[in-house]
N, C-alpha and C. Protein backbone atom coordinates (compact mmCIF):
# COMPACT_ATOMS: atom_id res chain seq x y z
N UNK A 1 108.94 132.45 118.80
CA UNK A 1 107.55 132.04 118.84
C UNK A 1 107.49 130.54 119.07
N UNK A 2 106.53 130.37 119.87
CA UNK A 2 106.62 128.87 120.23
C UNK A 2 105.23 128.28 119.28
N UNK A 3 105.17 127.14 118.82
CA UNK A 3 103.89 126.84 118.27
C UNK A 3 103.56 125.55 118.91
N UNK A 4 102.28 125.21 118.90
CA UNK A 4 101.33 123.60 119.42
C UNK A 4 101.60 122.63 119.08
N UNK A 5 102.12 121.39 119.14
CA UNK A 5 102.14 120.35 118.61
C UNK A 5 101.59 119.65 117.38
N UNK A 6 100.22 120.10 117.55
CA UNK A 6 98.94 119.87 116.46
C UNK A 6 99.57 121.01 114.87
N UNK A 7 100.16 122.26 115.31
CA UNK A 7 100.65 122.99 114.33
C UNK A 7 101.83 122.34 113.75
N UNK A 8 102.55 121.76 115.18
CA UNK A 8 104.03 120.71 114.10
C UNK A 8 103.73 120.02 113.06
N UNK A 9 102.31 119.08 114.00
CA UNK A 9 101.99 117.87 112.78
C UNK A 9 101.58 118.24 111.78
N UNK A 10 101.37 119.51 111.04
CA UNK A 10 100.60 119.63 109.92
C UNK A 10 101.70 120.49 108.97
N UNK A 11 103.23 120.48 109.55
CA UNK A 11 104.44 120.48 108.52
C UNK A 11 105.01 119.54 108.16
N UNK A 12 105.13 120.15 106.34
CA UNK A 12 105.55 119.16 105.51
C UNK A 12 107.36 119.11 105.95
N UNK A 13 107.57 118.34 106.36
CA UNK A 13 109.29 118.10 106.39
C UNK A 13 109.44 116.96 106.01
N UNK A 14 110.54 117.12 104.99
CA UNK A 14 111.07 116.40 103.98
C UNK A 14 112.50 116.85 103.54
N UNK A 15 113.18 115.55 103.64
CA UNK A 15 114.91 115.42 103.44
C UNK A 15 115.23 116.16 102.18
N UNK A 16 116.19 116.88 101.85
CA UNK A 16 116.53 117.19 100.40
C UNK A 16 118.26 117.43 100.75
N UNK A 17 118.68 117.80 99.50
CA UNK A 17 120.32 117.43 99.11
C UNK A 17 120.03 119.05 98.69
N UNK A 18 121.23 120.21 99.11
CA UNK A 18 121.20 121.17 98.56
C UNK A 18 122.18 121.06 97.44
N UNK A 19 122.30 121.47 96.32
CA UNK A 19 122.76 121.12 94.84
C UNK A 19 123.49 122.21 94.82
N UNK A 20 123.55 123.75 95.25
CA UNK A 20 123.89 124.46 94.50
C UNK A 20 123.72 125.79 95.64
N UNK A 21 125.04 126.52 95.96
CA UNK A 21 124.90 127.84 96.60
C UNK A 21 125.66 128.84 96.24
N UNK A 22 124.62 129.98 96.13
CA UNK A 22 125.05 131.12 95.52
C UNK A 22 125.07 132.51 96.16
N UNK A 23 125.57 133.59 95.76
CA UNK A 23 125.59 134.48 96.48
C UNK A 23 124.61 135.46 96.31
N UNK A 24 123.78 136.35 97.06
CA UNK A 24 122.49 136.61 96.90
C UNK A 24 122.57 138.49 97.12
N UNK A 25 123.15 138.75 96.29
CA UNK A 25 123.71 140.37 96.10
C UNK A 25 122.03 141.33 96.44
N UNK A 26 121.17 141.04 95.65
CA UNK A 26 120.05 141.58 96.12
C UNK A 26 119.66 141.70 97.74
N UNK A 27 119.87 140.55 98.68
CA UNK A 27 119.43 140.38 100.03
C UNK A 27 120.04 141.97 100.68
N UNK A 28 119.29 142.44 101.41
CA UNK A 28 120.19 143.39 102.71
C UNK A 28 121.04 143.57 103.43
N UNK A 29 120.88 141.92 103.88
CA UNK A 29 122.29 141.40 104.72
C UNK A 29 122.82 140.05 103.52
N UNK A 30 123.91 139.98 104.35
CA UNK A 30 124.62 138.94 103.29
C UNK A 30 123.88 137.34 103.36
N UNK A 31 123.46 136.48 102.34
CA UNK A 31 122.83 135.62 102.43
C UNK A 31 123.17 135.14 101.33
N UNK A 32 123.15 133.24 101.22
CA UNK A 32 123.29 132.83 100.33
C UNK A 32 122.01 132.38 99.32
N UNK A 33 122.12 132.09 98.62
CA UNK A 33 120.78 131.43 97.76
C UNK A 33 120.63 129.92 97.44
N UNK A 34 120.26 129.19 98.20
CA UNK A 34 120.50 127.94 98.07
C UNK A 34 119.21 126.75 96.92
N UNK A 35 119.52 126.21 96.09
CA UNK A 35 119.02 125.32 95.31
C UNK A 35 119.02 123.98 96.20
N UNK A 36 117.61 123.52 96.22
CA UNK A 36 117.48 122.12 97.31
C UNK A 36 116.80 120.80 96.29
N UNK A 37 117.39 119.77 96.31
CA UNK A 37 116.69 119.08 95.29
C UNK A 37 116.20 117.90 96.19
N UNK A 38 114.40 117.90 96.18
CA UNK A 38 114.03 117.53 97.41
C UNK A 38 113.29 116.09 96.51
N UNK A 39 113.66 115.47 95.64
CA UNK A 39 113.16 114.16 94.75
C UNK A 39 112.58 114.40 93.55
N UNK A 40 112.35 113.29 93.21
CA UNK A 40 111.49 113.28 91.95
C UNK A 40 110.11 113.59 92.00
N UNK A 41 109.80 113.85 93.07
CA UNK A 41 108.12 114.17 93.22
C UNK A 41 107.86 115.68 93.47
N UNK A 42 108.91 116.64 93.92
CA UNK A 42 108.60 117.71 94.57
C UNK A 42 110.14 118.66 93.39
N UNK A 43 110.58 117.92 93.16
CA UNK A 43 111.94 118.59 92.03
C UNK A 43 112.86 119.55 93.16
N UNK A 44 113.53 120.50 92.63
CA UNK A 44 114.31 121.40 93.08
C UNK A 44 113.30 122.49 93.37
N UNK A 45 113.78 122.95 94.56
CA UNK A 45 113.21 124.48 94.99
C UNK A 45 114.45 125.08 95.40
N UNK A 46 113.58 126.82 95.91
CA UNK A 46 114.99 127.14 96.01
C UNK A 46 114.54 128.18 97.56
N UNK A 47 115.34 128.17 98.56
CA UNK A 47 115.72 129.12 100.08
C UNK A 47 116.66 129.72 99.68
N UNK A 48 116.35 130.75 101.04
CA UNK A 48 117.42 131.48 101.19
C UNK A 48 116.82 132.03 102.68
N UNK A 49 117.80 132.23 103.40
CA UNK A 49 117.74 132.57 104.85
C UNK A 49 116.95 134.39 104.91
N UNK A 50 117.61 135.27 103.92
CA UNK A 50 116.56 136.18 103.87
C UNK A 50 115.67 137.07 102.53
N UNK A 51 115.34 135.62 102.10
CA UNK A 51 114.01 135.60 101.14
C UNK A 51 112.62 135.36 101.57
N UNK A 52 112.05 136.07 101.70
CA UNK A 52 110.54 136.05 102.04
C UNK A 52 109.88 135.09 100.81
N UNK A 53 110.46 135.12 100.04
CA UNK A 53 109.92 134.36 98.77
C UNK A 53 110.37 132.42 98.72
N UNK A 54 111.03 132.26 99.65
CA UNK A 54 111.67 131.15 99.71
C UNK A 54 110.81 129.96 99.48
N UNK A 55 110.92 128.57 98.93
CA UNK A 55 109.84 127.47 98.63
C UNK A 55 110.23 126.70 99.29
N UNK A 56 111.26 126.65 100.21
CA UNK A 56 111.29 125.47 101.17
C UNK A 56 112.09 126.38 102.67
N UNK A 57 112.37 125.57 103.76
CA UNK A 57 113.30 126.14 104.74
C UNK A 57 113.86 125.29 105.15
N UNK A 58 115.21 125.80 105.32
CA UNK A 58 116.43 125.18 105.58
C UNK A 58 116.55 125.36 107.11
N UNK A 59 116.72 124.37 107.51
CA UNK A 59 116.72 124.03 108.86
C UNK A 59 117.61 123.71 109.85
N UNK A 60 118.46 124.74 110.46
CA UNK A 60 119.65 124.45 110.93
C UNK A 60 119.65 125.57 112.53
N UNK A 61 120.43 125.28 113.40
CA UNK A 61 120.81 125.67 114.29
C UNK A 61 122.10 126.51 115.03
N UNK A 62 122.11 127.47 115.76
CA UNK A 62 123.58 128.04 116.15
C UNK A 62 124.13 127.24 116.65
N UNK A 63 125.79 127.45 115.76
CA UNK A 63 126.91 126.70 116.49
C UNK A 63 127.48 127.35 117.99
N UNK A 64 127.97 126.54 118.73
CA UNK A 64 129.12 127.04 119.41
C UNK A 64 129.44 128.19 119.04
N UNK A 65 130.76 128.64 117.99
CA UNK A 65 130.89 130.13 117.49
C UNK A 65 129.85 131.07 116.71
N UNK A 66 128.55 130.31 117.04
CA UNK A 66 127.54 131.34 116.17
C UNK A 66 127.12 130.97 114.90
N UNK A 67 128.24 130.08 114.38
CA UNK A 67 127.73 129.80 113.13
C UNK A 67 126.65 129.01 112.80
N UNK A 68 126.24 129.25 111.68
CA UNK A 68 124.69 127.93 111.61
C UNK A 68 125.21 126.81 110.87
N UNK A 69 124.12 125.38 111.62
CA UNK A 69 125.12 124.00 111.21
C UNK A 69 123.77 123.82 111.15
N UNK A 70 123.31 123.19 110.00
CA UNK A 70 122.13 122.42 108.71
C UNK A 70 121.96 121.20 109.79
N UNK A 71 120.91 121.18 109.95
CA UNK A 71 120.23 119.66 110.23
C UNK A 71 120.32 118.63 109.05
N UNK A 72 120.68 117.76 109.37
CA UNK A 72 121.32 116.60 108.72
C UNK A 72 120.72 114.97 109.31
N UNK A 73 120.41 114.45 108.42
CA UNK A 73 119.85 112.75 108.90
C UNK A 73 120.91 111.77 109.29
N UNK A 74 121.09 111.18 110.24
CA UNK A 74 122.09 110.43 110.58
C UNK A 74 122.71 109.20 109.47
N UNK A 75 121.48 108.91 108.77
CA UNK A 75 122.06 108.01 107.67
C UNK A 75 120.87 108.31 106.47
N UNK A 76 121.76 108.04 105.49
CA UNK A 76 121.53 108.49 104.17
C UNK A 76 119.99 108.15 103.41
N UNK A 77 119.02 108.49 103.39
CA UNK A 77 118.13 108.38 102.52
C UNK A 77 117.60 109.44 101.60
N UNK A 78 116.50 108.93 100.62
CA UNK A 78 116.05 109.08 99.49
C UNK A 78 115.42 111.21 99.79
N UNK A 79 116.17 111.60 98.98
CA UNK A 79 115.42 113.31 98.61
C UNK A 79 113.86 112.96 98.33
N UNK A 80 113.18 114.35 99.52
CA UNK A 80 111.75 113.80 99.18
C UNK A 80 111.37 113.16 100.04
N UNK A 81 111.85 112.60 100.95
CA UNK A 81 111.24 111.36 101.80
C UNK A 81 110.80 112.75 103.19
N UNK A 82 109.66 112.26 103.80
CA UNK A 82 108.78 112.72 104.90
C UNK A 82 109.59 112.17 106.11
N UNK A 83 108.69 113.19 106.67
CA UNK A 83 109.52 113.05 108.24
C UNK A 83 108.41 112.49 109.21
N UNK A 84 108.39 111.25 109.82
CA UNK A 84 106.81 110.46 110.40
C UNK A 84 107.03 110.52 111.56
């Protein structure tokens, strides 16, 4: 699905540090459960690739061999911080 520009601008994206991954025996297919600790203003939430229930999304792309590789900030700032 492709969406409008005007629909981009009105997502919240914001940097976070994932803290903590687990294995998610409930899911259908195999999936992990990931803990994201996105600052002091927004705390820890928690994704998972197939949780409908998820409080944030993890944002990553196919590798070369298929695998998925996490979008990542080129240099290091603050969990929590917006994307302008």
């Amino acid at each position: 699905m492709t969406i409008e520009y005007g629909d981009f601008e009105r997502v919240d994206v914001r940097v976070g540090t994932i803290t903590a991954v687990d294995d998610f025996p409930r899911a259908r297919n195999p999936t992990y459960r990931l803990t994201v600790d996105l600052g002091p203003e927004l705390g820890e939430r928690r994704s998972s690739a197939q949780d409908t229930m998820s409080e944030v999304l993890v944002l990553g792309v196919p590798g070369p061999e298929g695998e998925i590789v996490l979008l990542t900030p080129t240099r290091p700032v603050p969990n929590g911080r917006g994307v302008y």
